[in-house]
Each structure stands twice: as C-alpha cells, then as structure tokens.
C-alpha atoms as a PDB file:
ATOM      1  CA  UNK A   1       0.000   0.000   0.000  1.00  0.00           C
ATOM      2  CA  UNK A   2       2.708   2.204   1.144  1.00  0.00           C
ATOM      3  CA  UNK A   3       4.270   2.064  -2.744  1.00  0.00           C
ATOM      4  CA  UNK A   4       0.707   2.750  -4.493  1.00  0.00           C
ATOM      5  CA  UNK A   5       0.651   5.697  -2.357  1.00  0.00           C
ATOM      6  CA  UNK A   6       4.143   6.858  -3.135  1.00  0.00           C
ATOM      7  CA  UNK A   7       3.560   6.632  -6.717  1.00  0.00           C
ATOM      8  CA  UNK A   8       0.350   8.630  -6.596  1.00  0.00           C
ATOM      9  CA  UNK A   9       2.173  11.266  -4.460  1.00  0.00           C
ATOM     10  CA  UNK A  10       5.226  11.185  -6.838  1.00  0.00           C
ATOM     11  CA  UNK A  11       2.607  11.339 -10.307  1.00  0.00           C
ATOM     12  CA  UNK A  12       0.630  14.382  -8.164  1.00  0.00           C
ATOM     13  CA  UNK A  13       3.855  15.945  -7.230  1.00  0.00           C
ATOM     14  CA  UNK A  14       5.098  16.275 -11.062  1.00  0.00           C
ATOM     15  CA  UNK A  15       1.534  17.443 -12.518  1.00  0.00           C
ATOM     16  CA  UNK A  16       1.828  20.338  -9.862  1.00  0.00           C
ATOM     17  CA  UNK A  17       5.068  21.186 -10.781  1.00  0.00           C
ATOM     18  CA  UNK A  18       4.133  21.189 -14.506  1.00  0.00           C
ATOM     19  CA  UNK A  19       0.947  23.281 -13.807  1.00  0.00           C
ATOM     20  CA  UNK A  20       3.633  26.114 -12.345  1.00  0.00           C
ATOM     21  CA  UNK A  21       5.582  25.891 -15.057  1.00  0.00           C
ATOM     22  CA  UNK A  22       2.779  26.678 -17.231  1.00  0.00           C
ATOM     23  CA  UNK A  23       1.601  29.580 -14.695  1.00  0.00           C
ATOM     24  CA  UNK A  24       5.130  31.221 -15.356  1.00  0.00           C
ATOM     25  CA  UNK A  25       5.589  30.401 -18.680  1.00  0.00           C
ATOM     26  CA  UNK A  26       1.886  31.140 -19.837  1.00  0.00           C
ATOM     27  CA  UNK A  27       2.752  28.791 -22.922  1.00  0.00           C
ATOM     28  CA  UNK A  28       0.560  26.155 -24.113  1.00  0.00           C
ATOM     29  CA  UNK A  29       1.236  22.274 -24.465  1.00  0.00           C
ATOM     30  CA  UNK A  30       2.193  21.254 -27.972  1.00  0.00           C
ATOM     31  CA  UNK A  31       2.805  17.821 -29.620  1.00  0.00           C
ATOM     32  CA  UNK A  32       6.660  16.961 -30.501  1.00  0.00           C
ATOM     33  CA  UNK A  33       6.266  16.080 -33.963  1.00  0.00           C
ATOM     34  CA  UNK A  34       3.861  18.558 -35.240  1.00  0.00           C
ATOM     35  CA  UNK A  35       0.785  16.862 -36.609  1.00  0.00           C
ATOM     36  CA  UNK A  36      -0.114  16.484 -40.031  1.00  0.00           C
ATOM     37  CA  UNK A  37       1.067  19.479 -40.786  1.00  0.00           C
ATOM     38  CA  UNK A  38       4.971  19.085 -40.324  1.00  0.00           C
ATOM     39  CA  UNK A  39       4.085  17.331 -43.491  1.00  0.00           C
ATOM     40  CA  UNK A  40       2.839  19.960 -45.151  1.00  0.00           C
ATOM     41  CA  UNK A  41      -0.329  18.637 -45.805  1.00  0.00           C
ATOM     42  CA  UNK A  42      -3.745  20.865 -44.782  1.00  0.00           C
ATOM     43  CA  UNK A  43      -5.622  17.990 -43.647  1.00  0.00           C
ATOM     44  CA  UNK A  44      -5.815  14.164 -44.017  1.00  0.00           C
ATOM     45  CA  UNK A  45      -9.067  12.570 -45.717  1.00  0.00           C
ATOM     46  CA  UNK A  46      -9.208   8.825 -46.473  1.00  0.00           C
ATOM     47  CA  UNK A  47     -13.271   9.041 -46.886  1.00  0.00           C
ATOM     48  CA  UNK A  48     -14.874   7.250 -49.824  1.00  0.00           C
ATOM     49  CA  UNK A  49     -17.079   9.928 -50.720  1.00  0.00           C
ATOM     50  CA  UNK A  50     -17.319  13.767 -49.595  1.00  0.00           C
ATOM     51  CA  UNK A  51     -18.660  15.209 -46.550  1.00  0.00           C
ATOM     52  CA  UNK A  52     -21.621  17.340 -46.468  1.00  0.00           C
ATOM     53  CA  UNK A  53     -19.420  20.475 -46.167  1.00  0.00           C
ATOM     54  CA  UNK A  54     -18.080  19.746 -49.256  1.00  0.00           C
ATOM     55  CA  UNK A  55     -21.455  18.516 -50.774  1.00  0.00           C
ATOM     56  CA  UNK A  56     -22.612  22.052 -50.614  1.00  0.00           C
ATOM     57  CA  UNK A  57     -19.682  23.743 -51.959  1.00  0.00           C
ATOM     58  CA  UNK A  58     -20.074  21.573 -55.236  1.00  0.00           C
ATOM     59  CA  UNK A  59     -23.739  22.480 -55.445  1.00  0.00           C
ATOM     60  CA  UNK A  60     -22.685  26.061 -54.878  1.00  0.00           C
ATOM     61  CA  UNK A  61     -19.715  25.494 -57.488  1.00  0.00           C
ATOM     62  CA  UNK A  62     -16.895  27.197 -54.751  1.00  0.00           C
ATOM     63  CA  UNK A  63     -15.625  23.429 -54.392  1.00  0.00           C
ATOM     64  CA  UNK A  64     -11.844  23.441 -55.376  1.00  0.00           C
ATOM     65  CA  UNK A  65     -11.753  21.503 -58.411  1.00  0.00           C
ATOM     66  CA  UNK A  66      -8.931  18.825 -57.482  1.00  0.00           C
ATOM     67  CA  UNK A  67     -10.482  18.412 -54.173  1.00  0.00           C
ATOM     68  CA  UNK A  68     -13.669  17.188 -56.271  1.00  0.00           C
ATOM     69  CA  UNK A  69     -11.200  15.164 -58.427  1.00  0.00           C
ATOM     70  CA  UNK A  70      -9.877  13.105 -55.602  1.00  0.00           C
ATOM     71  CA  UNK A  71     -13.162  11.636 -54.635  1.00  0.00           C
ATOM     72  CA  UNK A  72     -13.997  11.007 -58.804  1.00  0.00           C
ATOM     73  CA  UNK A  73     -10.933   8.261 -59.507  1.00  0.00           C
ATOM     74  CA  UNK A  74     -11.005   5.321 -57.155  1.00  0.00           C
ATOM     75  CA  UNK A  75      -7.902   3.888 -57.235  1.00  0.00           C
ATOM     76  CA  UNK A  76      -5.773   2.541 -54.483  1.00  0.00           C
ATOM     77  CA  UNK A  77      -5.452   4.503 -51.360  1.00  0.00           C
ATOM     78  CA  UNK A  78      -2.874   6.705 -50.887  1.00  0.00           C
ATOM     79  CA  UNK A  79      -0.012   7.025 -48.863  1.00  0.00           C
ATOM     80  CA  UNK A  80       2.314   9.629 -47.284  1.00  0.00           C
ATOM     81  CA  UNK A  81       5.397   9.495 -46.917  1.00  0.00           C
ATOM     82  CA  UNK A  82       6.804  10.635 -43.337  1.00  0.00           C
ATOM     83  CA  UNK A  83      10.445  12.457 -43.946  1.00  0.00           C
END
C-alpha cells in the first residue's frame, strides 16, 4: 500500500510542478512532432465519398476543383510518406 501511495504522491507531485511551469511560462502544451502538418499537408481525408461540407460547396460550385477530383478516380489509397 505504502508504494501505491508513493507513486500517486510522486505522479501528483510532477503534474503540480508542470501546472507552475505553465503559470510562469503562460505557454501552451504542444505535440513533438507537429501533426499532419509538419508534413505539409492541410488535412488528411481517407473518406470514400465527400462530406456534407463539401457537398454544398459543389452544389454552390466554390468546391476546389482537385479536391472534387480526388473523390472522382477510385484507385488505391494513398499514402504519405513521413520524412
């Protein structure tokens, strides 16, 4: 009992210190890699078939044209390639 307690205290010990940190710092958490977008790609969509967001902007005719193509060909799914 005495080490599940020790633990707890340790884990509570280090989220208080990194609260203060972000009291003094005022900066917020961010990922190490950097998301899709250390890729430099906008967003990632695997769907099949558009969303409904992009349904209207083809009805309206502001869709962007190759975003329209990529849900026309089905061929294989793509990849990325992580450098």
């Amino acid at each position: 009992m005495e080490t599940i307690l020790l633990t707890f205290g340790f884990f509570i010990a280090v989220i208080f210190a990194m609260s203060i940190g972000f009291i003094i710092k005022g900066k917020t958490i961010k990922g190490s890699c950097g998301g899709i977008t250390a890729l430099g790609m906008k967003k990632m969509c695997d769907c099949e078939e558009p969303c409904d967001n992009l349904k209207s902007k083809i009805a309206d005719g502001t869709a962007d044209p190759n975003e329209v193509a990529r849900f026309e060909k089905k061929a294989e799914p793509q990849f990325y390639e992580v450098k």
